[in-house]
N, C-alpha and C. Protein backbone atom coordinates (compact mmCIF):
# COMPACT_ATOMS: atom_id res chain seq x y z
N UNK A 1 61.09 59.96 -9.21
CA UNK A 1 61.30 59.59 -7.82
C UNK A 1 61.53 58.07 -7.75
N UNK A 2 62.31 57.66 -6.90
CA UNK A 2 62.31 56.20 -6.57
C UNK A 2 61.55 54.95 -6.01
N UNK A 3 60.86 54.25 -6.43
CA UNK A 3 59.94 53.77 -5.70
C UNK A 3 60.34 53.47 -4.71
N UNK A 4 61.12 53.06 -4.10
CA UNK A 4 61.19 52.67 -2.82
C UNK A 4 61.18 54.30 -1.75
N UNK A 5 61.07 55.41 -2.45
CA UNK A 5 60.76 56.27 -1.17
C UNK A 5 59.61 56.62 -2.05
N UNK A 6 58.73 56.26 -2.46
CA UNK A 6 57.59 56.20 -2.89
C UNK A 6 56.57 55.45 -1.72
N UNK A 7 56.91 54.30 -1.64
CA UNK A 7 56.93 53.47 -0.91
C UNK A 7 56.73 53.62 0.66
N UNK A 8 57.68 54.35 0.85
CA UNK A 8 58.05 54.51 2.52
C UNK A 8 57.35 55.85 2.50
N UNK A 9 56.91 56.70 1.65
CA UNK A 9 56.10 58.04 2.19
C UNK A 9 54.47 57.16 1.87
N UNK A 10 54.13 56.10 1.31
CA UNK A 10 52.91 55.36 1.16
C UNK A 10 52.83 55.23 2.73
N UNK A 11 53.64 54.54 3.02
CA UNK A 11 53.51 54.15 4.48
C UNK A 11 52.89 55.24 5.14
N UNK A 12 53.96 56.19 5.43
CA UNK A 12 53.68 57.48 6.53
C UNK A 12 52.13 58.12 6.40
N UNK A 13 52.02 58.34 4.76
CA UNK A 13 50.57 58.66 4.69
C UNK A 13 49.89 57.82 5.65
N UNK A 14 49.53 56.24 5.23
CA UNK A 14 48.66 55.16 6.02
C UNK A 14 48.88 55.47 7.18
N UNK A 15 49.82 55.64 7.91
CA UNK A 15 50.40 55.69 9.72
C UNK A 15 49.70 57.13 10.52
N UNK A 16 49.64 57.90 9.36
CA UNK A 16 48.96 59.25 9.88
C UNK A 16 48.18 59.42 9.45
N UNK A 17 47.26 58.64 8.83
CA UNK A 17 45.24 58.58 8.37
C UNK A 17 45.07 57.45 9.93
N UNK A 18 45.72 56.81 10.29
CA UNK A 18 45.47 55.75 11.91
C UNK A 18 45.86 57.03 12.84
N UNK A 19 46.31 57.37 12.91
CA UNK A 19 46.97 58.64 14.26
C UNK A 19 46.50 59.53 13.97
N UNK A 20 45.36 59.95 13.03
CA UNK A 20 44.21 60.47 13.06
C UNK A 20 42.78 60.38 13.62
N UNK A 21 42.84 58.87 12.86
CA UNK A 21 41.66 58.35 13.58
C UNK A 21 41.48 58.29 14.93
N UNK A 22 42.60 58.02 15.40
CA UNK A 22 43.00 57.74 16.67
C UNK A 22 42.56 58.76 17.70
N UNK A 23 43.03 59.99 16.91
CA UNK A 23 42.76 61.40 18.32
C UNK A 23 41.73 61.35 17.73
N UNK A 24 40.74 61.49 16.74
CA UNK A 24 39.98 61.68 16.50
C UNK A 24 38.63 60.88 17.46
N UNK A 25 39.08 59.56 17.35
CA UNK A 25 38.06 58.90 18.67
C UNK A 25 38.26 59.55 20.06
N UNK A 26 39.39 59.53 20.42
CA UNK A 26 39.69 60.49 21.78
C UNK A 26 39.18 61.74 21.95
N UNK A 27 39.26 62.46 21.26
CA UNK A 27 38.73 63.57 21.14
C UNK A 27 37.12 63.17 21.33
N UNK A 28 36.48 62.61 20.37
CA UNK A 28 34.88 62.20 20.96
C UNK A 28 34.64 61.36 22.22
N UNK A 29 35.58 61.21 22.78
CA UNK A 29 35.41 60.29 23.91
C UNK A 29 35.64 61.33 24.90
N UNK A 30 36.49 62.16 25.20
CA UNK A 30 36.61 63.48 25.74
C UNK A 30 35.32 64.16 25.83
N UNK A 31 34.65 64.48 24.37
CA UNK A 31 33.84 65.39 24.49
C UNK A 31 32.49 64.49 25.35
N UNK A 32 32.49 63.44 24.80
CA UNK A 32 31.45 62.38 25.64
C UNK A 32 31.74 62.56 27.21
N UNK A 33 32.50 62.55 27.43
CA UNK A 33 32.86 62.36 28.90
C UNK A 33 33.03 63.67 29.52
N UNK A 34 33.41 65.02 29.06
CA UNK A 34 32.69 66.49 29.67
C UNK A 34 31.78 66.50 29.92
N UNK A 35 30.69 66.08 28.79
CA UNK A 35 29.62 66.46 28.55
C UNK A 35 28.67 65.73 30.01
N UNK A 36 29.39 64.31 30.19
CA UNK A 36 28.51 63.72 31.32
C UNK A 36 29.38 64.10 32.54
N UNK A 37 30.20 64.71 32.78
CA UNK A 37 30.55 65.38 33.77
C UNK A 37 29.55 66.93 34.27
N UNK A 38 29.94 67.05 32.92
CA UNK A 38 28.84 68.60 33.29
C UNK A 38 27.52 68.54 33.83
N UNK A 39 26.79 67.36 33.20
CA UNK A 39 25.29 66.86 33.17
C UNK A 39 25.05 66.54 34.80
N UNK A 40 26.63 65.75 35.37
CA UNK A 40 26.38 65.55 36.74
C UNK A 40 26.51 66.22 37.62
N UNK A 41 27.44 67.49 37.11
CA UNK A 41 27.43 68.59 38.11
C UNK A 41 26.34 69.10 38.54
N UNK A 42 25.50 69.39 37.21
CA UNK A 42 24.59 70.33 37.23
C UNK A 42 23.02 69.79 38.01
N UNK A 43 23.47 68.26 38.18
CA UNK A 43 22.31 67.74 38.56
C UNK A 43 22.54 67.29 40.15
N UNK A 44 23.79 67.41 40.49
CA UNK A 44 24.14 67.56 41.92
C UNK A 44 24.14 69.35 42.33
N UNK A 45 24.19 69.96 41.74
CA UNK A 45 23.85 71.42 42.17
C UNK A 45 22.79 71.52 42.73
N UNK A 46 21.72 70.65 41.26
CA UNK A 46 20.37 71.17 41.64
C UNK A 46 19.39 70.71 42.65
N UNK A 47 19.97 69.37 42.89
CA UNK A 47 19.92 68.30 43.89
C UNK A 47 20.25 68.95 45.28
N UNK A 48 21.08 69.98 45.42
CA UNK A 48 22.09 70.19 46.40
C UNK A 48 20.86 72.00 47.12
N UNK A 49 20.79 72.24 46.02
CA UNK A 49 19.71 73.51 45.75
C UNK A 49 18.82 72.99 46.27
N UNK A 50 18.08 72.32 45.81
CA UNK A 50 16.29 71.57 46.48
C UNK A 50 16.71 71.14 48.07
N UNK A 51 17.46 70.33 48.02
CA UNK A 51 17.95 70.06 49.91
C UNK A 51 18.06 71.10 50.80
N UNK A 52 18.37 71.97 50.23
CA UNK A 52 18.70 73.51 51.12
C UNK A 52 17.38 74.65 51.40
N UNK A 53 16.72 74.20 49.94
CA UNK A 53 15.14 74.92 50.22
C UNK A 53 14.47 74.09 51.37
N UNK A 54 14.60 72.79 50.71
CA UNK A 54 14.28 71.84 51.87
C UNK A 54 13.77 72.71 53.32
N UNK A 55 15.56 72.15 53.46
CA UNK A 55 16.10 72.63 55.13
C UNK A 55 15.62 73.63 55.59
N UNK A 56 14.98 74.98 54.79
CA UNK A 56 15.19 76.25 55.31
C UNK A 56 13.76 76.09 55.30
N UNK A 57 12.92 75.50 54.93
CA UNK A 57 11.19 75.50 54.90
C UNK A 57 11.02 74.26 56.36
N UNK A 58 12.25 73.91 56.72
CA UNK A 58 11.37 72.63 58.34
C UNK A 58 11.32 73.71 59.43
N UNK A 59 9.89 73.73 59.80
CA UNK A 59 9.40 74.43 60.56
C UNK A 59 9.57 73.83 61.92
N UNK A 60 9.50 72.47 62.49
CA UNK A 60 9.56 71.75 63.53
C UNK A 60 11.57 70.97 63.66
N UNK A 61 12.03 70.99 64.66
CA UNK A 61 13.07 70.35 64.54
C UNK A 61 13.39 68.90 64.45
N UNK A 62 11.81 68.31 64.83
CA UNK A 62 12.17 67.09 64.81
C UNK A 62 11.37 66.71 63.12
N UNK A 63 11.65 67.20 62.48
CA UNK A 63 11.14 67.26 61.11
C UNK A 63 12.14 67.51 60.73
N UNK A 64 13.58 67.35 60.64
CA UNK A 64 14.97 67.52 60.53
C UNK A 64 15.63 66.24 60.32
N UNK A 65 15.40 65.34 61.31
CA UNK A 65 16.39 64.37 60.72
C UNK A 65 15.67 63.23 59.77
N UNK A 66 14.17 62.52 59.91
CA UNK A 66 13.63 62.57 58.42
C UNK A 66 13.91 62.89 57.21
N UNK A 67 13.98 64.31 57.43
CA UNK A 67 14.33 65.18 55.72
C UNK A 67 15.72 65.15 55.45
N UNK A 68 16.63 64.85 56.39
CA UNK A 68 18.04 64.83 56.44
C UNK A 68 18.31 63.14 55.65
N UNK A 69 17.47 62.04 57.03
CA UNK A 69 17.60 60.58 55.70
C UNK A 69 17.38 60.46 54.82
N UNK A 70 16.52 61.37 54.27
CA UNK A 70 15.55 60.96 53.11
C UNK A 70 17.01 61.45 52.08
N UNK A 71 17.46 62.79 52.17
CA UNK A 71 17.87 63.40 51.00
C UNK A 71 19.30 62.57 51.32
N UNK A 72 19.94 62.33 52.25
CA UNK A 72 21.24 61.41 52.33
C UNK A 72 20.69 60.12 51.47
N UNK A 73 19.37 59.48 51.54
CA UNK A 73 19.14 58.42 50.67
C UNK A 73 19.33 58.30 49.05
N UNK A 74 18.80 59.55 49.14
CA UNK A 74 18.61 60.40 47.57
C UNK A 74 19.88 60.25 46.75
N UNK A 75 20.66 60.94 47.73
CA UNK A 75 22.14 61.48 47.25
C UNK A 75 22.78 59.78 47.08
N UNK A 76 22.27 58.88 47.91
CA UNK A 76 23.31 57.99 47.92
C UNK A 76 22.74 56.96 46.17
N UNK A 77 21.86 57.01 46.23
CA UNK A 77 21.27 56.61 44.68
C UNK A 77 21.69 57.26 43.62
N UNK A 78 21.74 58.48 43.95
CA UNK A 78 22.38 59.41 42.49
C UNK A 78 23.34 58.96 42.38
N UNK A 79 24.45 59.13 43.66
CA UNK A 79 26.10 58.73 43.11
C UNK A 79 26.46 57.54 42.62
N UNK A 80 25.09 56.27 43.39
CA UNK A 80 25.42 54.92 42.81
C UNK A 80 24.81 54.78 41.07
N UNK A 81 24.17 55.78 40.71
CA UNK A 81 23.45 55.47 39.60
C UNK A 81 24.24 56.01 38.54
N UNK A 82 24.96 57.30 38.84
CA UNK A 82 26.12 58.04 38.05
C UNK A 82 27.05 57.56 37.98
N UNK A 83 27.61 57.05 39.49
CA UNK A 83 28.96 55.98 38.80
C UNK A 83 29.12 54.77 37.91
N UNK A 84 27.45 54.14 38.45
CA UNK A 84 27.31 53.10 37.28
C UNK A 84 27.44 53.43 35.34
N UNK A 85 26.61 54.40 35.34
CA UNK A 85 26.41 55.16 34.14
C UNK A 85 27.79 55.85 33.94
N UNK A 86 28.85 56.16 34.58
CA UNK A 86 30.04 56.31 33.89
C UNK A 86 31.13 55.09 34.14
N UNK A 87 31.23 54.12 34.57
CA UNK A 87 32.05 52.86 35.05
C UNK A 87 30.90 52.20 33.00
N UNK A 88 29.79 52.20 32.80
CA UNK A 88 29.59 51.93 31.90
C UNK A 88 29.70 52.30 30.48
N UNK A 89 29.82 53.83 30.68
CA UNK A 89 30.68 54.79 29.58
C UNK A 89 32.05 54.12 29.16
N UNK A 90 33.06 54.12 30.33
CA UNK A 90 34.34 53.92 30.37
C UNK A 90 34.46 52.74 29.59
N UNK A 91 34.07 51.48 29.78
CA UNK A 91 33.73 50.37 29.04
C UNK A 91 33.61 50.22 27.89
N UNK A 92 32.38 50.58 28.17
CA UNK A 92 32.35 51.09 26.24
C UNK A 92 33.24 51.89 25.23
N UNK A 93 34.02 52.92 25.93
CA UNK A 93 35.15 53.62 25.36
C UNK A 93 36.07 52.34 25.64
N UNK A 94 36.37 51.97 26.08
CA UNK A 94 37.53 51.27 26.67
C UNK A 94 37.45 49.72 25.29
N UNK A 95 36.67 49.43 25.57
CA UNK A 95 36.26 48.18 24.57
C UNK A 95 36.00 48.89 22.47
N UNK A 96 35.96 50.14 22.86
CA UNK A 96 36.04 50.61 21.34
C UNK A 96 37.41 50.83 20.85
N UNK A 97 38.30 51.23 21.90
CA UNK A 97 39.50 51.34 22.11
C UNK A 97 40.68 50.15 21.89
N UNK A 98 39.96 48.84 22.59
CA UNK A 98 40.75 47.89 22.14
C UNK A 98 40.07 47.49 20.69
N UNK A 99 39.22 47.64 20.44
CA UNK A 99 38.83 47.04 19.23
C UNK A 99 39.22 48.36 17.71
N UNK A 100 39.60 48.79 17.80
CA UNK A 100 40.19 49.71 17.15
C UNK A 100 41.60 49.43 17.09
N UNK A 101 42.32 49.49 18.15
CA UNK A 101 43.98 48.80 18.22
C UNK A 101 44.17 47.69 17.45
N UNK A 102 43.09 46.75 17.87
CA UNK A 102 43.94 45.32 17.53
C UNK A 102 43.16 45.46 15.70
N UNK A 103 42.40 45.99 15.48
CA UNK A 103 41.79 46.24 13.76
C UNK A 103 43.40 47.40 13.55
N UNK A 104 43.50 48.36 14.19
CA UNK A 104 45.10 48.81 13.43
C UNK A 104 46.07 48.36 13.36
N UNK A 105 46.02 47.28 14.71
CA UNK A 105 48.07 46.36 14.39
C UNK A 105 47.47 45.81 13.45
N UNK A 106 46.38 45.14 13.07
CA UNK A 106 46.45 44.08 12.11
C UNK A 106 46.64 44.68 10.93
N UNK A 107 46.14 45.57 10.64
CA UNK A 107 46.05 46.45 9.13
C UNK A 107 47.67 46.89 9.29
N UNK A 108 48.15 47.27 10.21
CA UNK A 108 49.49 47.79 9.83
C UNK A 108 50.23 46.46 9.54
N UNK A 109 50.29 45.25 10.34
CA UNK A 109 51.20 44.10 10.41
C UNK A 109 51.07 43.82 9.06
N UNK A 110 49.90 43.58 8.19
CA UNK A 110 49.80 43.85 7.03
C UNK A 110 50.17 44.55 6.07
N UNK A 111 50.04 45.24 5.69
CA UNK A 111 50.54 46.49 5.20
C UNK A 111 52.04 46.23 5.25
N UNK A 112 52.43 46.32 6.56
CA UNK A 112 53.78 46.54 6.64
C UNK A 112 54.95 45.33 5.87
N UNK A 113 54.09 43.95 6.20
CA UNK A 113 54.78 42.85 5.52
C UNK A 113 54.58 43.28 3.80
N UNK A 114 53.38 43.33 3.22
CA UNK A 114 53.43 43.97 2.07
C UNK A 114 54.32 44.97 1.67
N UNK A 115 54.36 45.96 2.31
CA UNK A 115 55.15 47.21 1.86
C UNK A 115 57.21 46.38 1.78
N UNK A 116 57.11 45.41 2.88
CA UNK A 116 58.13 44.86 2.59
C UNK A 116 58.59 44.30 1.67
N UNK A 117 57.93 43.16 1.34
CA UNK A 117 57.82 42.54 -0.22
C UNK A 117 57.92 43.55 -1.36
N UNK A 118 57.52 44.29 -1.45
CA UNK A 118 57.50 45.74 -2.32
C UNK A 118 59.17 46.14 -2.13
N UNK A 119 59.20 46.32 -1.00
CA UNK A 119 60.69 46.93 -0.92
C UNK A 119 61.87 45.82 -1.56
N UNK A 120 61.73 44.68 -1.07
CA UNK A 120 62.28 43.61 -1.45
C UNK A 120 62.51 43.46 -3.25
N UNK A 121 61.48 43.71 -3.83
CA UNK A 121 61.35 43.55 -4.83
C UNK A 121 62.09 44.69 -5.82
N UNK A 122 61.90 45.86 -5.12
CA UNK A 122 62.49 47.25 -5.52
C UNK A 122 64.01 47.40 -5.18
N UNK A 123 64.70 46.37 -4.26
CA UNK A 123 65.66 46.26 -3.66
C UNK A 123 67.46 46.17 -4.76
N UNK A 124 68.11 46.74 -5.02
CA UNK A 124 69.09 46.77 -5.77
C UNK A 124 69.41 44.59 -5.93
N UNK A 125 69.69 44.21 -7.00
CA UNK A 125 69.73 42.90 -7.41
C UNK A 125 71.74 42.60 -6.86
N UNK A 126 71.85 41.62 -6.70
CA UNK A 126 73.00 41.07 -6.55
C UNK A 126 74.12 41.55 -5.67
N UNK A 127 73.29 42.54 -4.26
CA UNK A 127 73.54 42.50 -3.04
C UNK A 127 73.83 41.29 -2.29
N UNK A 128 74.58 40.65 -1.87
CA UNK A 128 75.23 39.33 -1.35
C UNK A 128 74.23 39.64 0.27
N UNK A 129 73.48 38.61 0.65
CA UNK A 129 72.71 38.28 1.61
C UNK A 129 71.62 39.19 2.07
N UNK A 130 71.23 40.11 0.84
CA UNK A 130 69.99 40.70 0.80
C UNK A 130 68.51 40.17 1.05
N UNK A 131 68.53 39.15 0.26
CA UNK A 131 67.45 38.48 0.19
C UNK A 131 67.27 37.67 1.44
N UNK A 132 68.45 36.93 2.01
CA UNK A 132 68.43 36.80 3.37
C UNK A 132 67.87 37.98 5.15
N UNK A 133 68.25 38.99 4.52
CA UNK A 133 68.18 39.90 5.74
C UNK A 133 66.90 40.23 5.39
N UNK A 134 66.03 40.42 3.86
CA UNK A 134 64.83 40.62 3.75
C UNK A 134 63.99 39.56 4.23
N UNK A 135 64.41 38.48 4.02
CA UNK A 135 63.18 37.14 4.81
C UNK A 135 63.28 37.31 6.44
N UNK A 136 64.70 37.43 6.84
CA UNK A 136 64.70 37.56 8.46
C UNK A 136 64.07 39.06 9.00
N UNK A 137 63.70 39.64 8.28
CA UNK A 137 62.85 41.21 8.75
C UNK A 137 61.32 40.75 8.63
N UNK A 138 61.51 39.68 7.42
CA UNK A 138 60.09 39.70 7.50
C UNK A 138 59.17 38.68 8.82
N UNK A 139 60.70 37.57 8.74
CA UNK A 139 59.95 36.35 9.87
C UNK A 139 59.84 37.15 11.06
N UNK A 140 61.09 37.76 11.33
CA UNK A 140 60.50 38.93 13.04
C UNK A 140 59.33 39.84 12.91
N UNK A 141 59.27 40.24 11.89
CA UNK A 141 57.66 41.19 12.32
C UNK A 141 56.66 40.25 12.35
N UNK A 142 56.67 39.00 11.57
CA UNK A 142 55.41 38.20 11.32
C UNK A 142 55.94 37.29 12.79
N UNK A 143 56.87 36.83 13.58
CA UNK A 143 56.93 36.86 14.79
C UNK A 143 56.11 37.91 16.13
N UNK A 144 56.90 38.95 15.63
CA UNK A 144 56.45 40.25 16.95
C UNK A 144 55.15 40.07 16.80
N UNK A 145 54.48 40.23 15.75
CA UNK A 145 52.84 40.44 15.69
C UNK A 145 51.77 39.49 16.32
N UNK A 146 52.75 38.22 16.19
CA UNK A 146 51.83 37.17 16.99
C UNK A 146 52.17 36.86 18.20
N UNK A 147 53.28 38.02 18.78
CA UNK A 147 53.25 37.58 20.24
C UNK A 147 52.49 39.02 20.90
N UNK A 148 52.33 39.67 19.55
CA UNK A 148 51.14 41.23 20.21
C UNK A 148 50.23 40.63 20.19
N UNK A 149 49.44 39.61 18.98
CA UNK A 149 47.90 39.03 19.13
C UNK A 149 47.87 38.12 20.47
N UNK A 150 48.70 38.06 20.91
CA UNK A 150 48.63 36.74 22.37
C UNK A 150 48.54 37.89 23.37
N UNK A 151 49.60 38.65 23.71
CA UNK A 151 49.44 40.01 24.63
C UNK A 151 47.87 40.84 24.65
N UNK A 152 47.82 41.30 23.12
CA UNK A 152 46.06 41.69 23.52
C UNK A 152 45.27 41.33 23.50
N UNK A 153 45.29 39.30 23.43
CA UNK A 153 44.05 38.98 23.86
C UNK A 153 44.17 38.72 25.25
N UNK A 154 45.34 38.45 26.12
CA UNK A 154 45.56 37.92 27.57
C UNK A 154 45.16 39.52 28.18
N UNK A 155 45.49 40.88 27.46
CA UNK A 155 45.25 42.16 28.16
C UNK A 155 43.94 42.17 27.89
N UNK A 156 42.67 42.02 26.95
CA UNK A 156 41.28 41.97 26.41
C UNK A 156 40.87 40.85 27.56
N UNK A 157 40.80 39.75 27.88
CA UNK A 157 41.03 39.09 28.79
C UNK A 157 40.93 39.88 30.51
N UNK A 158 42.11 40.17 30.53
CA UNK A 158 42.02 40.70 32.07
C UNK A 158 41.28 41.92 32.22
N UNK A 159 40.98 42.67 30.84
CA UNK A 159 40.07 44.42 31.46
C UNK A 159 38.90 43.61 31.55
N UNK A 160 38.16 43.06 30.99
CA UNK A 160 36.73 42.02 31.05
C UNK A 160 36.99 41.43 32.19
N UNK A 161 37.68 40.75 32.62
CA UNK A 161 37.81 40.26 34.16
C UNK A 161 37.71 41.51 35.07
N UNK A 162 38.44 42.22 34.72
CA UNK A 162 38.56 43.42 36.01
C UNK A 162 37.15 44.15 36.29
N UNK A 163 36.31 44.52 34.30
CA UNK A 163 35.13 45.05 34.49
C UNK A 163 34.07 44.44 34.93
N UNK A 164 34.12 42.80 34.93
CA UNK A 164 32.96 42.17 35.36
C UNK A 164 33.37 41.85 36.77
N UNK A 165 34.77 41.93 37.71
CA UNK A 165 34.51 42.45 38.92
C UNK A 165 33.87 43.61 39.87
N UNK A 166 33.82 44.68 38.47
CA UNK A 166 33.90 45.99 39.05
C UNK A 166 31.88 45.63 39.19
N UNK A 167 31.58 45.91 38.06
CA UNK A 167 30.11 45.81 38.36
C UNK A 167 29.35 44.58 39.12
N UNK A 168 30.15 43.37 39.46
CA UNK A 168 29.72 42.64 40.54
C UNK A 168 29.48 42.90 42.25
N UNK A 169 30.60 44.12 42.09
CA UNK A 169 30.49 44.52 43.10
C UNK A 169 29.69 45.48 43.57
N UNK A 170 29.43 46.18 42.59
CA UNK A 170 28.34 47.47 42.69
C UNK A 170 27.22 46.72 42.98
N UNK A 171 26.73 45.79 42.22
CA UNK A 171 25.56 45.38 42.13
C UNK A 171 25.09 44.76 43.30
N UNK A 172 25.71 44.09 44.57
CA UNK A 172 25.44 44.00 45.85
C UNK A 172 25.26 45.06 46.77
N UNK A 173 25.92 46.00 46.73
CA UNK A 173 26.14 47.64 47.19
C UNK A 173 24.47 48.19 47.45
N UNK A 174 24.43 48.41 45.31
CA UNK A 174 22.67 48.92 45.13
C UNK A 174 21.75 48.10 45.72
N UNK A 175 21.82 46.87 45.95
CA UNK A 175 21.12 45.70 46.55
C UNK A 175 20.55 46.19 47.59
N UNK A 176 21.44 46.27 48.15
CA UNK A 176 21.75 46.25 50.14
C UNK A 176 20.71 47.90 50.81
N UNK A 177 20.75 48.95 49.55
CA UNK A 177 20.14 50.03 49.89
C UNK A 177 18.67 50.28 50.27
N UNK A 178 18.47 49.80 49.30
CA UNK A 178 16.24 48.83 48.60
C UNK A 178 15.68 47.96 50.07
């Protein structure tokens, strides 16, 4: 076989052990995130169940709207405490997510300039401006890559801005309830 498609199936292997990994985190991030969906259903059911025994045991009517604030209070803590607890899930997926990306462009930007040099080297000899079109492939990827490391740190950047708006705001919300 030829090394140079030796070479280029090296690659594809590496590209699809990452686009493995890849669903592979998704997939646990999925199952993470059913799982606390389900957890909240089941705890607003049961929540929803107890309010209704509640209701059907007030013997006096003015023993009604009491039991009515109380469990509207209830409810309003659960949803603020669940959204927190998944706005903090998301994060954490979200931040494993970029930190996984920018560890794979780099390993690929790598790789890939390597695998070039390789090719370069494997490259038929005394092709007239070969060696030229091989340095200009290589300066644009080693270009593109450092205008992706500027892009995902200005995008790493703004989700941290956006998330430390998001929970600034909650956190006056829960305040205001107490």
């Amino acid at each position: 076989m030829f090394p140079v498609f030796e070479q280029v199936a090296e690659m594809n292997r590496a590209y699809m052990a990452n686009v493995l990994k890849s669903v592979d985190a998704a997939v646990a991030y999925g199952t993470k995130a059913s799982a606390f969906g389900v957890k909240a259903a089941n705890e607003f059911a049961a929540s929803t169940t107890a309010d209704l025994h509640a209701l059907a045991a007030v013997k006096a009517p003015q023993d009604l709207v009491p039991l009515r604030a109380k469990q509207m209070e209830e409810k309003a803590e659960w949803a603020s405490s669940t959204s927190r607890q998944a706005i903090d899930m998301m994060s954490a997926a979200q931040t494993q997510a970029m930190a996984f990306a920018e560890t794979q462009a780099a390993e690929a930007a790598k790789a890939f300039v390597a695998n070039l040099d390789k090719l370069a080297k494997n490259a038929p000899q005394n092709v007239p401006g070969a060696e030229y079109a091989m340095s200009a492939l290589k300066a644009s990827v080693e270009t593109s890559m450092a205008a992706f490391e500027t892009v995902a740190k200005a995008t790493k950047e703004g989700v941290e801005f956006a998330g430390n708006q998001v929970k600034a705001s909650a956190k006056p919300a829960a305040g205001k309830r107490k």
